[in-house]
C-alpha atoms as a PDB file:
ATOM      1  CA  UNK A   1     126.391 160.187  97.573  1.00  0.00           C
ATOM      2  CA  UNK A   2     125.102 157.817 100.114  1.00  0.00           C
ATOM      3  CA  UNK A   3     123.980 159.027 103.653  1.00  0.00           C
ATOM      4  CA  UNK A   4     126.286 158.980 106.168  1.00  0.00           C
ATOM      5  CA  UNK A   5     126.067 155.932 108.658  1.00  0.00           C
ATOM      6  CA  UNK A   6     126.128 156.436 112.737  1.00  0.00           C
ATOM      7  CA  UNK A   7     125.718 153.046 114.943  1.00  0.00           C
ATOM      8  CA  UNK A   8     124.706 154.328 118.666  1.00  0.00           C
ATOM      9  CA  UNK A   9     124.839 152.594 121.880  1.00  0.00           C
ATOM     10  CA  UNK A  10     127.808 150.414 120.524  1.00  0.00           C
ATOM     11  CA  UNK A  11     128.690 148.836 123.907  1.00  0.00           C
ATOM     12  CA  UNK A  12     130.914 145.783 123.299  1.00  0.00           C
ATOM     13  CA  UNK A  13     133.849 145.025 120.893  1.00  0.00           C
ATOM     14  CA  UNK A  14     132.134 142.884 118.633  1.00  0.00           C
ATOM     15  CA  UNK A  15     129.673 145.316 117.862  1.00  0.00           C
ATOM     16  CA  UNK A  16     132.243 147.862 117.058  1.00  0.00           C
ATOM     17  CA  UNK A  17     134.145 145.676 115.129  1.00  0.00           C
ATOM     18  CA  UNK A  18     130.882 144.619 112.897  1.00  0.00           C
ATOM     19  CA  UNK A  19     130.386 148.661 112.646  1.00  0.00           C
ATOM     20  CA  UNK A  20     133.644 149.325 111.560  1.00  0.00           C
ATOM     21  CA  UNK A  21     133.135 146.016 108.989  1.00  0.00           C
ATOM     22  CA  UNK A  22     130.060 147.970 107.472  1.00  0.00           C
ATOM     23  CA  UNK A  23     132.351 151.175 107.016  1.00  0.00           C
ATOM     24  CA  UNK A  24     129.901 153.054 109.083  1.00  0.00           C
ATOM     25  CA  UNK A  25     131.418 156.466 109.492  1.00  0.00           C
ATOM     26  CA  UNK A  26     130.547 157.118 113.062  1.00  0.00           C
ATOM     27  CA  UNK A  27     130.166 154.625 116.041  1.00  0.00           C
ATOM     28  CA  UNK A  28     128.219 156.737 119.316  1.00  0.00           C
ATOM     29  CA  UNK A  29     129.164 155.496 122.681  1.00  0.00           C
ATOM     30  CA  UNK A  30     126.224 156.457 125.452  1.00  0.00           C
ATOM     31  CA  UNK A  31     127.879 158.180 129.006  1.00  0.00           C
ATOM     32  CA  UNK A  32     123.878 157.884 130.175  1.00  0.00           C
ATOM     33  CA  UNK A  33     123.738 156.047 132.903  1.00  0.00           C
ATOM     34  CA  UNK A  34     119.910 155.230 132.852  1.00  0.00           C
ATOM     35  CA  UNK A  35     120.365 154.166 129.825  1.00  0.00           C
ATOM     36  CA  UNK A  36     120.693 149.999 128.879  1.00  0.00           C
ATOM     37  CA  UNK A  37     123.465 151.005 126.457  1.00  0.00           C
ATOM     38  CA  UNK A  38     125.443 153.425 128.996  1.00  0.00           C
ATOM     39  CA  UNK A  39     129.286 152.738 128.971  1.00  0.00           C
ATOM     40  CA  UNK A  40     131.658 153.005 131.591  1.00  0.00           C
ATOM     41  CA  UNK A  41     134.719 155.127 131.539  1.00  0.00           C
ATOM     42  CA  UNK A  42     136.866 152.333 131.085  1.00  0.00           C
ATOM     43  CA  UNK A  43     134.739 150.403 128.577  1.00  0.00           C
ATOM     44  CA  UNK A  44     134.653 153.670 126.524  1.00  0.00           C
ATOM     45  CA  UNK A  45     138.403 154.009 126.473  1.00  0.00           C
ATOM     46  CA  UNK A  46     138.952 150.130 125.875  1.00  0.00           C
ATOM     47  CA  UNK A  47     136.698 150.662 122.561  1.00  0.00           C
ATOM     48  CA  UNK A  48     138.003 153.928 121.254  1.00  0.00           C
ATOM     49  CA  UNK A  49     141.581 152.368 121.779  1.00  0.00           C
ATOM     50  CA  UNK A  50     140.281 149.159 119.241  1.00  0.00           C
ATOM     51  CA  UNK A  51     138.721 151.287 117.134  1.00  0.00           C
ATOM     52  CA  UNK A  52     142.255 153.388 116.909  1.00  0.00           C
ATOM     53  CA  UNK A  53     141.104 156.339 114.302  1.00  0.00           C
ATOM     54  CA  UNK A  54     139.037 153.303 111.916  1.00  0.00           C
ATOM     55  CA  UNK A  55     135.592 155.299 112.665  1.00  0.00           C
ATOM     56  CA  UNK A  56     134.950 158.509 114.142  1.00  0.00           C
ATOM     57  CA  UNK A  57     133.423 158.064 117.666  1.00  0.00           C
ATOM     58  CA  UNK A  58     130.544 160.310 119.122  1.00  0.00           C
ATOM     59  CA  UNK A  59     130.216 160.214 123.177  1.00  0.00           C
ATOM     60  CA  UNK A  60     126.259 160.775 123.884  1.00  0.00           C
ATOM     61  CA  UNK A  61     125.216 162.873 127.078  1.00  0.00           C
ATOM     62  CA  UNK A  62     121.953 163.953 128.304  1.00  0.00           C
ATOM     63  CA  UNK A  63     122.066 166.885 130.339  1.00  0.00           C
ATOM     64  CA  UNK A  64     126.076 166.001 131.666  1.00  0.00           C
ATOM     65  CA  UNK A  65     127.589 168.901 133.684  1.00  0.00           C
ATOM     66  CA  UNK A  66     130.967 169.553 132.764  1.00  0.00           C
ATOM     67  CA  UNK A  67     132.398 167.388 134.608  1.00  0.00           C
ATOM     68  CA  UNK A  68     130.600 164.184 133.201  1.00  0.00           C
ATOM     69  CA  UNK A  69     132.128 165.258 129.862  1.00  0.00           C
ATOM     70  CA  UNK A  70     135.137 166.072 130.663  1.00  0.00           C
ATOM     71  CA  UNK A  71     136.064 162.618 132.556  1.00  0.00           C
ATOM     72  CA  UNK A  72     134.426 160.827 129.085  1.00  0.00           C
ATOM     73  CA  UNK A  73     137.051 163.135 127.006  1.00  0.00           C
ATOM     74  CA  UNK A  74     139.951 161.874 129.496  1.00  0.00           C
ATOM     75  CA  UNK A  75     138.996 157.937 129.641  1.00  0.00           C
ATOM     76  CA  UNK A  76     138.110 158.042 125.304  1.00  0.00           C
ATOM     77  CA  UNK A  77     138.969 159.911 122.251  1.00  0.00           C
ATOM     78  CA  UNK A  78     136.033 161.515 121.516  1.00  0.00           C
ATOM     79  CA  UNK A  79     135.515 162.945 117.720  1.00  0.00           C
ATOM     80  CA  UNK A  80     132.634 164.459 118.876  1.00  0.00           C
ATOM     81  CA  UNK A  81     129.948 165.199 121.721  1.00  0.00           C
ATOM     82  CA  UNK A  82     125.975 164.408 120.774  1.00  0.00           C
ATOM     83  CA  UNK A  83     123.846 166.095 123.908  1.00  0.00           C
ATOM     84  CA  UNK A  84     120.367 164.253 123.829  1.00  0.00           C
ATOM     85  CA  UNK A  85     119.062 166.439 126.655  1.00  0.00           C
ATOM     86  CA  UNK A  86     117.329 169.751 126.667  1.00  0.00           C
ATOM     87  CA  UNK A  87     120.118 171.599 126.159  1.00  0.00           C
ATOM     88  CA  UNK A  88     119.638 175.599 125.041  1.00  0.00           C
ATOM     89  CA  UNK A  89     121.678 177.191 122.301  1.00  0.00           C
ATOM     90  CA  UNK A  90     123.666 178.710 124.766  1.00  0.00           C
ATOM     91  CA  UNK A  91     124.462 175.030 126.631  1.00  0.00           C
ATOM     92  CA  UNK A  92     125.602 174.250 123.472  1.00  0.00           C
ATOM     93  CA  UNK A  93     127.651 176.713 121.999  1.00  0.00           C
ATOM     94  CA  UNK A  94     129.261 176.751 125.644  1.00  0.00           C
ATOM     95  CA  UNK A  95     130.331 173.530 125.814  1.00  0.00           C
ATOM     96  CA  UNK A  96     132.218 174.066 122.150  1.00  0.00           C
ATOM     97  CA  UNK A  97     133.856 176.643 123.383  1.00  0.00           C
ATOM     98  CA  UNK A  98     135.129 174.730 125.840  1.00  0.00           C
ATOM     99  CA  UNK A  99     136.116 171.223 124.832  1.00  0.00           C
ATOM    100  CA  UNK A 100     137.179 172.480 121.209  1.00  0.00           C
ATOM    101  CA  UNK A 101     134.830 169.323 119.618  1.00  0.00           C
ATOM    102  CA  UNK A 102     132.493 169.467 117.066  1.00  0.00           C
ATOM    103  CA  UNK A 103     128.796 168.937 119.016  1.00  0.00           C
ATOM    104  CA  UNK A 104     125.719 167.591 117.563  1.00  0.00           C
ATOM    105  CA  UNK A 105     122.339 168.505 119.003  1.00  0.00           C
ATOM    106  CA  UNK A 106     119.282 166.143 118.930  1.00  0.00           C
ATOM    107  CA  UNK A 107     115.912 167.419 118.591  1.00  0.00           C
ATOM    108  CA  UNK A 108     112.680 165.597 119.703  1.00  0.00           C
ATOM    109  CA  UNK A 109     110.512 165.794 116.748  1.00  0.00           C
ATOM    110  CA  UNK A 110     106.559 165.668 116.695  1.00  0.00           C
ATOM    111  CA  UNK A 111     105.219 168.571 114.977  1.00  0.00           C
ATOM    112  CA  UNK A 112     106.824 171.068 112.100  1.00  0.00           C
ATOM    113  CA  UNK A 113     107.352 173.211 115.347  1.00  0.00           C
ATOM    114  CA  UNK A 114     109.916 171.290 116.877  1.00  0.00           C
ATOM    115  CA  UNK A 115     111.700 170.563 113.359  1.00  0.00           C
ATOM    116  CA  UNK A 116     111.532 174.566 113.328  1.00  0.00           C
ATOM    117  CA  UNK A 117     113.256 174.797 116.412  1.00  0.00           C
ATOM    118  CA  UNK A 118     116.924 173.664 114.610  1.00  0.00           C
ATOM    119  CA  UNK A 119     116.805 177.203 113.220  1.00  0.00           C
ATOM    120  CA  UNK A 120     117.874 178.448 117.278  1.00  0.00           C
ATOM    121  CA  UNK A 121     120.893 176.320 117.113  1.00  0.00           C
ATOM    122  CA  UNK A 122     122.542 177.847 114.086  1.00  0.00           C
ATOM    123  CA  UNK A 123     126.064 178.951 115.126  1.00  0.00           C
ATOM    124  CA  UNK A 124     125.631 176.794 118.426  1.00  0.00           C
ATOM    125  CA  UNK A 125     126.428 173.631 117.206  1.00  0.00           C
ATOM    126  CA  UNK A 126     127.764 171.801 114.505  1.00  0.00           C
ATOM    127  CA  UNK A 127     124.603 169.555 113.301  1.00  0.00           C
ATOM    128  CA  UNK A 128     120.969 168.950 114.074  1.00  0.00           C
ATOM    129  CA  UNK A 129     119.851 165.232 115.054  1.00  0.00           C
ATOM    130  CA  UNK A 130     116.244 165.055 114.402  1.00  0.00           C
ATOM    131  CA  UNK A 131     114.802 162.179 116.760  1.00  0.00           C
ATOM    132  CA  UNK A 132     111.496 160.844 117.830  1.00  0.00           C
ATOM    133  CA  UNK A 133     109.645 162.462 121.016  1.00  0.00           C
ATOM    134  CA  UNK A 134     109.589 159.804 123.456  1.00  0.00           C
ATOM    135  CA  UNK A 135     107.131 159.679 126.198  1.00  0.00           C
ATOM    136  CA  UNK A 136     107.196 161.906 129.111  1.00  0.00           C
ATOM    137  CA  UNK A 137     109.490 160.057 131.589  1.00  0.00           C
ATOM    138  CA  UNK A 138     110.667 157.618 128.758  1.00  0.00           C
ATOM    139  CA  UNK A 139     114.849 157.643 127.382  1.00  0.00           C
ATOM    140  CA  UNK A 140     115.001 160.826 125.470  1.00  0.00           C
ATOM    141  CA  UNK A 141     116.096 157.874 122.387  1.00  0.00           C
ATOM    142  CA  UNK A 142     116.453 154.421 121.771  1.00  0.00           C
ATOM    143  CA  UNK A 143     113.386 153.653 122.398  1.00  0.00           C
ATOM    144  CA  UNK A 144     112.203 152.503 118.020  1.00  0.00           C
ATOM    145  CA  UNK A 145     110.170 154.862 117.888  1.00  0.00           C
ATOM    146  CA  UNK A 146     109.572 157.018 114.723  1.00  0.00           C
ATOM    147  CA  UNK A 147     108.465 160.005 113.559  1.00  0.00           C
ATOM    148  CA  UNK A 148     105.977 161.379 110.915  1.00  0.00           C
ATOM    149  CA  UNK A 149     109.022 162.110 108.205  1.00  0.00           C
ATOM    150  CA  UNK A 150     107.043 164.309 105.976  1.00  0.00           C
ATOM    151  CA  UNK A 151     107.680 166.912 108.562  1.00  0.00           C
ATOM    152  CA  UNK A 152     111.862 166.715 107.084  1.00  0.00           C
ATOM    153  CA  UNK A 153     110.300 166.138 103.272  1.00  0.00           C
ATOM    154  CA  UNK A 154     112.221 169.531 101.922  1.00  0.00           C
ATOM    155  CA  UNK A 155     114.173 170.685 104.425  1.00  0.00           C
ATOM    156  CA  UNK A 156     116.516 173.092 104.117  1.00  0.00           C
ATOM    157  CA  UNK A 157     117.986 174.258 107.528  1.00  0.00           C
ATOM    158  CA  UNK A 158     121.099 176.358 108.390  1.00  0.00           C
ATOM    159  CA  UNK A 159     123.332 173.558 110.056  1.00  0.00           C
ATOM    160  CA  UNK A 160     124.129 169.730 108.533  1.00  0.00           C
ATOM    161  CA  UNK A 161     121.617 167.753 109.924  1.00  0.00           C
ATOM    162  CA  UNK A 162     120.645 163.787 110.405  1.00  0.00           C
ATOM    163  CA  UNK A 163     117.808 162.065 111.189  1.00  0.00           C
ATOM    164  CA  UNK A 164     117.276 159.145 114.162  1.00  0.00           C
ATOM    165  CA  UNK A 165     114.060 157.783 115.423  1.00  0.00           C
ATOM    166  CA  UNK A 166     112.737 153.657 114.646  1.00  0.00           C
ATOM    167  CA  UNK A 167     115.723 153.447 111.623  1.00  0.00           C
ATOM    168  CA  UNK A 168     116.133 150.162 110.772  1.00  0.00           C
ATOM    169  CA  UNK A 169     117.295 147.789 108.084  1.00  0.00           C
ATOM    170  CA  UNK A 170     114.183 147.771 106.485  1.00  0.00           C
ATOM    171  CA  UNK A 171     112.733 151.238 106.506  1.00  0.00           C
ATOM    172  CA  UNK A 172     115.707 153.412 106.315  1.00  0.00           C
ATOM    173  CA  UNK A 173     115.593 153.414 102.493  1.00  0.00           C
ATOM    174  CA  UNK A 174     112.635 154.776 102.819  1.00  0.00           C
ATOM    175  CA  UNK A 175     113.518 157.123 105.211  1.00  0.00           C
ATOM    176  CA  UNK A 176     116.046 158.778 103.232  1.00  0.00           C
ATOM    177  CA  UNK A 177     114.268 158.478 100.037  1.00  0.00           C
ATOM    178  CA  UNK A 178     111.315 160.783 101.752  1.00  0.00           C
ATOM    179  CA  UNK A 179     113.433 162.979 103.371  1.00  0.00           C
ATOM    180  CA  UNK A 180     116.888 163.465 101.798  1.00  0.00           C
ATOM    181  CA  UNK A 181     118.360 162.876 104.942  1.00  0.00           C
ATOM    182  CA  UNK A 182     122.492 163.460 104.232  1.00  0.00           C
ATOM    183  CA  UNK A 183     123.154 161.162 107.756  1.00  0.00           C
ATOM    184  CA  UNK A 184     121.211 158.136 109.253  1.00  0.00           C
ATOM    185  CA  UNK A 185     121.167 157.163 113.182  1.00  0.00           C
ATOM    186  CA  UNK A 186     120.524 153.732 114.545  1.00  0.00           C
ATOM    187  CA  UNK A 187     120.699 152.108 118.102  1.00  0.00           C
ATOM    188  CA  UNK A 188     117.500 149.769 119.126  1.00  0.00           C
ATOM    189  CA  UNK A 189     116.880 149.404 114.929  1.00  0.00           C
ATOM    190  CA  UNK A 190     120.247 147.217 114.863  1.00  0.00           C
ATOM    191  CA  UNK A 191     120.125 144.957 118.003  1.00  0.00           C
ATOM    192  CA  UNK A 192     118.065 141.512 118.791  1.00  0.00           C
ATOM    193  CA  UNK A 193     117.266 143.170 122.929  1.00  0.00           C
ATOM    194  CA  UNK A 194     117.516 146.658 124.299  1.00  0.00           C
ATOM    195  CA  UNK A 195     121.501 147.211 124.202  1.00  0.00           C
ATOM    196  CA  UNK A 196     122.329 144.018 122.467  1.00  0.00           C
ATOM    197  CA  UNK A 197     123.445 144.851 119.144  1.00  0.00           C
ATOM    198  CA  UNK A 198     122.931 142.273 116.426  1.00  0.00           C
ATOM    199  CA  UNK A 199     126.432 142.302 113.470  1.00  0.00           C
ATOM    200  CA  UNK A 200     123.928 140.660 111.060  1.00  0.00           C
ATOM    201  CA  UNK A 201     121.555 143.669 111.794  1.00  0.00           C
ATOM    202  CA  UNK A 202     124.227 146.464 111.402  1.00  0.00           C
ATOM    203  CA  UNK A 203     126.026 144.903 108.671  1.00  0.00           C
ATOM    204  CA  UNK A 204     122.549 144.851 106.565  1.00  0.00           C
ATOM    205  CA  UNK A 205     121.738 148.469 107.820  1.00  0.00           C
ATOM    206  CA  UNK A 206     124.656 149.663 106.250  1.00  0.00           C
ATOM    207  CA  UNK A 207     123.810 147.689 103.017  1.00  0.00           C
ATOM    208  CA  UNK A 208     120.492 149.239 102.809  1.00  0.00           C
ATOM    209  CA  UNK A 209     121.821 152.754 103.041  1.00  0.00           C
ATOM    210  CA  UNK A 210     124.451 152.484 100.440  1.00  0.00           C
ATOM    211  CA  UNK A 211     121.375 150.831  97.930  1.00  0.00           C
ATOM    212  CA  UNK A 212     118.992 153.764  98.512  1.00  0.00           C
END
């Protein structure tokens, strides 16, 4: 079965509709304000509204109190809630509770240590996004980076799991071929400038998954 597909940072309606083209099964919307991809409340709503239950949508947030999340959940139909921060187990599992949506935790990766360090989240949240450590001071992601993949080569964690970091259409074959991974996560990989995404990009993403 081919991996599943997630196109972040989707920002505009031609880039959703070239995501939904590619029968990517999740489109992520960024409520990150430092971010170059960062949505409003009202773009967000506009876009889940066109994408009307065609893709599953996943609102990012990077350390959002409460109230951050719950104005996102209002303004857009969320499917689910990806927290890029440094959230704890306990953040996690807390904010389940609370909105009811399934939440998907990414994990800066740079050693076997941090990959190790998915095992905390187990009944906390509902799958592990294993991403490339950024700089200190740098976006906590979508920044192309990648990491050393032989540290996923293998694994076999409690919770589903993904893996982001520097994907693009011409290494994420080999990406999943070294790792397995069941779920692949672009943003920067699929645009032609930070937060412009590119349809011919996405479109030949997809196509690359689905041949690995």
């Amino acid at each position: 079965m081919p991996a599943k597909i997630k196109i972040c940072g989707i920002s505009t309606p031609e880039a959703l509709d070239a995501t939904i083209a590619a029968r990517a099964d999740y489109a992520g919307l960024v409520f990150y304000p430092a971010s170059p991809r960062a949505v409003t409340s009202n773009v967000a709503g506009a876009l889940t509204s066109r994408a009307a239950g065609q893709i599953a949508m996943v609102g990012l947030f990077v350390d959002a109190d409460d109230a951050v999340i719950a104005d996102a959940l209002v303004a857009a139909k969320l499917n689910a809630l990806q927290l890029h921060g440094s959230e704890s187990p306990e953040r996690v599992a807390q904010l389940r509770a609370r909105f009811g949506k399934p939440v998907w935790k990414a994990l800066p990766v740079a050693s076997a240590s941090d990959v190790a360090r998915a095992a905390a989240y187990a009944g906390a949240a509902d799958l592990i996004l294993f991403d490339a450590k950024t700089p200190k001071g740098a976006l906590p992601g979508g920044m192309g980076l990648a990491f050393d993949w032989s540290l996923l080569a293998g694994y076999r964690g409690a919770l589903p799991w993904g893996l982001a970091g520097g994907l693009n259409p011409t290494n994420v074959a080999e990406a999943i071929a070294r790792t397995g991974a069941p779920l692949v996560d672009t943003s920067s990989g699929v645009e032609s400038a930070p937060g412009v995404k590119d349809t011919d990009k996405i479109t030949n993403f997809a196509f690359a998954v689905r041949l690995a």
